[in-house]
C-alpha atoms as a PDB file:
ATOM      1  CA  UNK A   1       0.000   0.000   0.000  1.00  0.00           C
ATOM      2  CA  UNK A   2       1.576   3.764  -1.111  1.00  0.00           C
ATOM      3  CA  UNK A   3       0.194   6.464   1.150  1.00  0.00           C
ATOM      4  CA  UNK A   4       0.728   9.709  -0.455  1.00  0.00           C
ATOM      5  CA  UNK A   5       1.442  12.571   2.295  1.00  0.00           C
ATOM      6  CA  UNK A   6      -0.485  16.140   1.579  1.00  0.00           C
ATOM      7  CA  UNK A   7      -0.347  19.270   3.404  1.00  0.00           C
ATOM      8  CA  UNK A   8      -0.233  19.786   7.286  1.00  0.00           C
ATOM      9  CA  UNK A   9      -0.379  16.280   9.095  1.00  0.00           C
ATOM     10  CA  UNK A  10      -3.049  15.293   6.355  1.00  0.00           C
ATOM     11  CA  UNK A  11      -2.655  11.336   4.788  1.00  0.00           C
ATOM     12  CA  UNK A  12      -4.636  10.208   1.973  1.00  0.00           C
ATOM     13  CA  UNK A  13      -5.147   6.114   1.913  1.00  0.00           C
ATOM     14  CA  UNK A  14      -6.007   4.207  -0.445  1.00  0.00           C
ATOM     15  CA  UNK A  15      -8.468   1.665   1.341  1.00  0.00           C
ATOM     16  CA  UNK A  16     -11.661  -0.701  -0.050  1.00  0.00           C
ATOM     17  CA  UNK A  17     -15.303  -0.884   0.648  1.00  0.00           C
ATOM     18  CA  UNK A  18     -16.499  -4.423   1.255  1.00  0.00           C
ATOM     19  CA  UNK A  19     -20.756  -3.838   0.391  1.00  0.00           C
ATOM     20  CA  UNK A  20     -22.521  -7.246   0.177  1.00  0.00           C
ATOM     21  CA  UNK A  21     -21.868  -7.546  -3.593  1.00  0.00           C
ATOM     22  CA  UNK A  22     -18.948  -5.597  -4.302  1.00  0.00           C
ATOM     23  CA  UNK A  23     -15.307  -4.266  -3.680  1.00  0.00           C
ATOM     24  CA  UNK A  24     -15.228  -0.455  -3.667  1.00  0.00           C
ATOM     25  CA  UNK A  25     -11.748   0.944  -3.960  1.00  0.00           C
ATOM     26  CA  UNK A  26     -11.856   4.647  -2.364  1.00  0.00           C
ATOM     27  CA  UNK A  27      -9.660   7.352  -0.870  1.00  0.00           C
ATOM     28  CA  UNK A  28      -9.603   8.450   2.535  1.00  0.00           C
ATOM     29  CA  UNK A  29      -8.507  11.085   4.845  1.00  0.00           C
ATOM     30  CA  UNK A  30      -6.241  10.167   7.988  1.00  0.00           C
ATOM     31  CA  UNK A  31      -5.746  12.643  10.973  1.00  0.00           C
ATOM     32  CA  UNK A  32      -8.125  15.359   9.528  1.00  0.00           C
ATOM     33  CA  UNK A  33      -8.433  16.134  13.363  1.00  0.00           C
ATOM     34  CA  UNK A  34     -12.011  16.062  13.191  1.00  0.00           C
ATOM     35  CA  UNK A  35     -11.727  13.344  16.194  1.00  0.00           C
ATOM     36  CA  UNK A  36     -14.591  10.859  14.305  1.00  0.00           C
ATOM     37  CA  UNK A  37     -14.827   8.680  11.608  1.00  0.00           C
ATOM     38  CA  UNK A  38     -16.892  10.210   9.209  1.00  0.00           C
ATOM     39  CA  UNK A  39     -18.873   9.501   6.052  1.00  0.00           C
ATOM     40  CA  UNK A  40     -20.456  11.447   3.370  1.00  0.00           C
ATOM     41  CA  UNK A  41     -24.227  11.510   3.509  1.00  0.00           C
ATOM     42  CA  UNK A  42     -24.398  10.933  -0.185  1.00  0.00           C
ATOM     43  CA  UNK A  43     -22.433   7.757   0.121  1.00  0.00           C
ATOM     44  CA  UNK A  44     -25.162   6.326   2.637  1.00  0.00           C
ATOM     45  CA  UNK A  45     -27.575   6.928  -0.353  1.00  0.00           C
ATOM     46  CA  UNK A  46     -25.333   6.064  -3.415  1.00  0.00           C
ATOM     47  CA  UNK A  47     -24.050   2.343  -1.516  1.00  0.00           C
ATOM     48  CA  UNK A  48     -28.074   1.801   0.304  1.00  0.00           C
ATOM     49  CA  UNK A  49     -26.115   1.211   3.478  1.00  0.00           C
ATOM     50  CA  UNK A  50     -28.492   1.074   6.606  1.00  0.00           C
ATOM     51  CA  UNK A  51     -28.650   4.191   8.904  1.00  0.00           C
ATOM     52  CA  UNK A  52     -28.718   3.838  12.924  1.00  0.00           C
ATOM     53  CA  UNK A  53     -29.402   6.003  15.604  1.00  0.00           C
ATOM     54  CA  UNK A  54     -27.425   7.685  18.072  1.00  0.00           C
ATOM     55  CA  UNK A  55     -27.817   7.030  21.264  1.00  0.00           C
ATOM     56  CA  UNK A  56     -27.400  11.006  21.704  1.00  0.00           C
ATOM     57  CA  UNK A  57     -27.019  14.013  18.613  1.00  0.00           C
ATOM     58  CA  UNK A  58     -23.732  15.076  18.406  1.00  0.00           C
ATOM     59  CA  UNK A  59     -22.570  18.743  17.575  1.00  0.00           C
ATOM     60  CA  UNK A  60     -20.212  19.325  14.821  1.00  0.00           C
ATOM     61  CA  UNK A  61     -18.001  21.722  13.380  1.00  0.00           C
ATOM     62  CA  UNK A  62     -16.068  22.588  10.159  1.00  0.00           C
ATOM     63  CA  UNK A  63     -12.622  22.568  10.102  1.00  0.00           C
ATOM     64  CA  UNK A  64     -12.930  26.157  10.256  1.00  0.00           C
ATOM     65  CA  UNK A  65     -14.879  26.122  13.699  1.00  0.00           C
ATOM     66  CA  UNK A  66     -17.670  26.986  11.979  1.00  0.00           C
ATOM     67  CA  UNK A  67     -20.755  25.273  12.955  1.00  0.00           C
ATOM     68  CA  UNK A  68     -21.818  22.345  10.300  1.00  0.00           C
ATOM     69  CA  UNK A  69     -25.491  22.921   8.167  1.00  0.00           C
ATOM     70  CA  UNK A  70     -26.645  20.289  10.148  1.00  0.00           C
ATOM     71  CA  UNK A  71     -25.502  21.325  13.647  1.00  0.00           C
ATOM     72  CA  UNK A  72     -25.826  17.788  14.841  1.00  0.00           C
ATOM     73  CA  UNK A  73     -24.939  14.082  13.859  1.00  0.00           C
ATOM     74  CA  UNK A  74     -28.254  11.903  14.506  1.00  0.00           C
ATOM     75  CA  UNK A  75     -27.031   8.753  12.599  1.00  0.00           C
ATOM     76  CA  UNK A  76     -24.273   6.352  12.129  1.00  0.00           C
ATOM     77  CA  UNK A  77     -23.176   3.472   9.777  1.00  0.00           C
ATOM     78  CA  UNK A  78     -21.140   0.458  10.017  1.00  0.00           C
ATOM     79  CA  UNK A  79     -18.760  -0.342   7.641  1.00  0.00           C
ATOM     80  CA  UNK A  80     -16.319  -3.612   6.608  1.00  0.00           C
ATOM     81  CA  UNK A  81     -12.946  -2.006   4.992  1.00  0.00           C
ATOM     82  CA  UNK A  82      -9.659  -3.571   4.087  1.00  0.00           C
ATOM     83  CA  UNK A  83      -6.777  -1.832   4.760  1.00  0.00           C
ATOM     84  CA  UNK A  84      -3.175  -3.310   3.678  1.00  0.00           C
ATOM     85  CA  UNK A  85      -4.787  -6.024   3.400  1.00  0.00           C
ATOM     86  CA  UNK A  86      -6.682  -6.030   6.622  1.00  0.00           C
ATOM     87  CA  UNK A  87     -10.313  -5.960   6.965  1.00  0.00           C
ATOM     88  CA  UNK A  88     -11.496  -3.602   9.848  1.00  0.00           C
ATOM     89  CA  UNK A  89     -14.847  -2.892  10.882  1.00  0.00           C
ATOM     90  CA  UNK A  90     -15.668   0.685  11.413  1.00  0.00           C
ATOM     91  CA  UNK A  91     -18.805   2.742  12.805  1.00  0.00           C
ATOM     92  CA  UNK A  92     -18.970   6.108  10.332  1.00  0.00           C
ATOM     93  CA  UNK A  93     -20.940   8.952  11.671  1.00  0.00           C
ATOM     94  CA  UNK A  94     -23.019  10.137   9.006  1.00  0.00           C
ATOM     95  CA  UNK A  95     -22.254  14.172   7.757  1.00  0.00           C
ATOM     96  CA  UNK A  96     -22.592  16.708   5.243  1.00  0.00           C
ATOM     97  CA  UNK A  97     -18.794  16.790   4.048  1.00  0.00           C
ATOM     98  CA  UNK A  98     -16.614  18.967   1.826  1.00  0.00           C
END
């Protein structure tokens, strides 16, 4: 696996989605400091993965400290990746990235 460094303590990785069917290759961000694994809410639609609750909301911000269009995180997904060859399962709170 070749991780290609960016700017600031960004790290781009090249990682794939294991959906029911299919192998999704992808790229994701490391150590965006955002202190949560996060997913696009367009992905949720686009791959018809299933949406849980919260226990409680959780407030977000942009990486700019402003406060996020949605103000809170309701919903969560979980999600089978491999990883250098490693398959890790991960719970993605859901978000309106970008």
């Amino acid at each position: 696996m070749q991780l290609k460094p960016c700017q600031s303590n960004t790290l781009y990785s090249p990682p794939q989605v294991l959906l029911e069917r299919k192998i999704i290759d992808i790229l994701s961000l490391i150590d965006s400091e955002a202190g949560l694994n996060l997913i696009n809410r367009t992905l949720i639609k686009d791959w018809s993965l299933l949406r849980r609750k919260l226990k409680k909301p959780l407030a977000i911000w942009n990486g700019d400290r402003s406060i996020n269009k949605n103000k809170k995180i309701t919903d969560y997904v979980k999600l089978d990746v491999v990883i250098n060859q490693q398959q890790i399962k991960l719970k993605l709170t859901i978000a309106d990235l970008g």
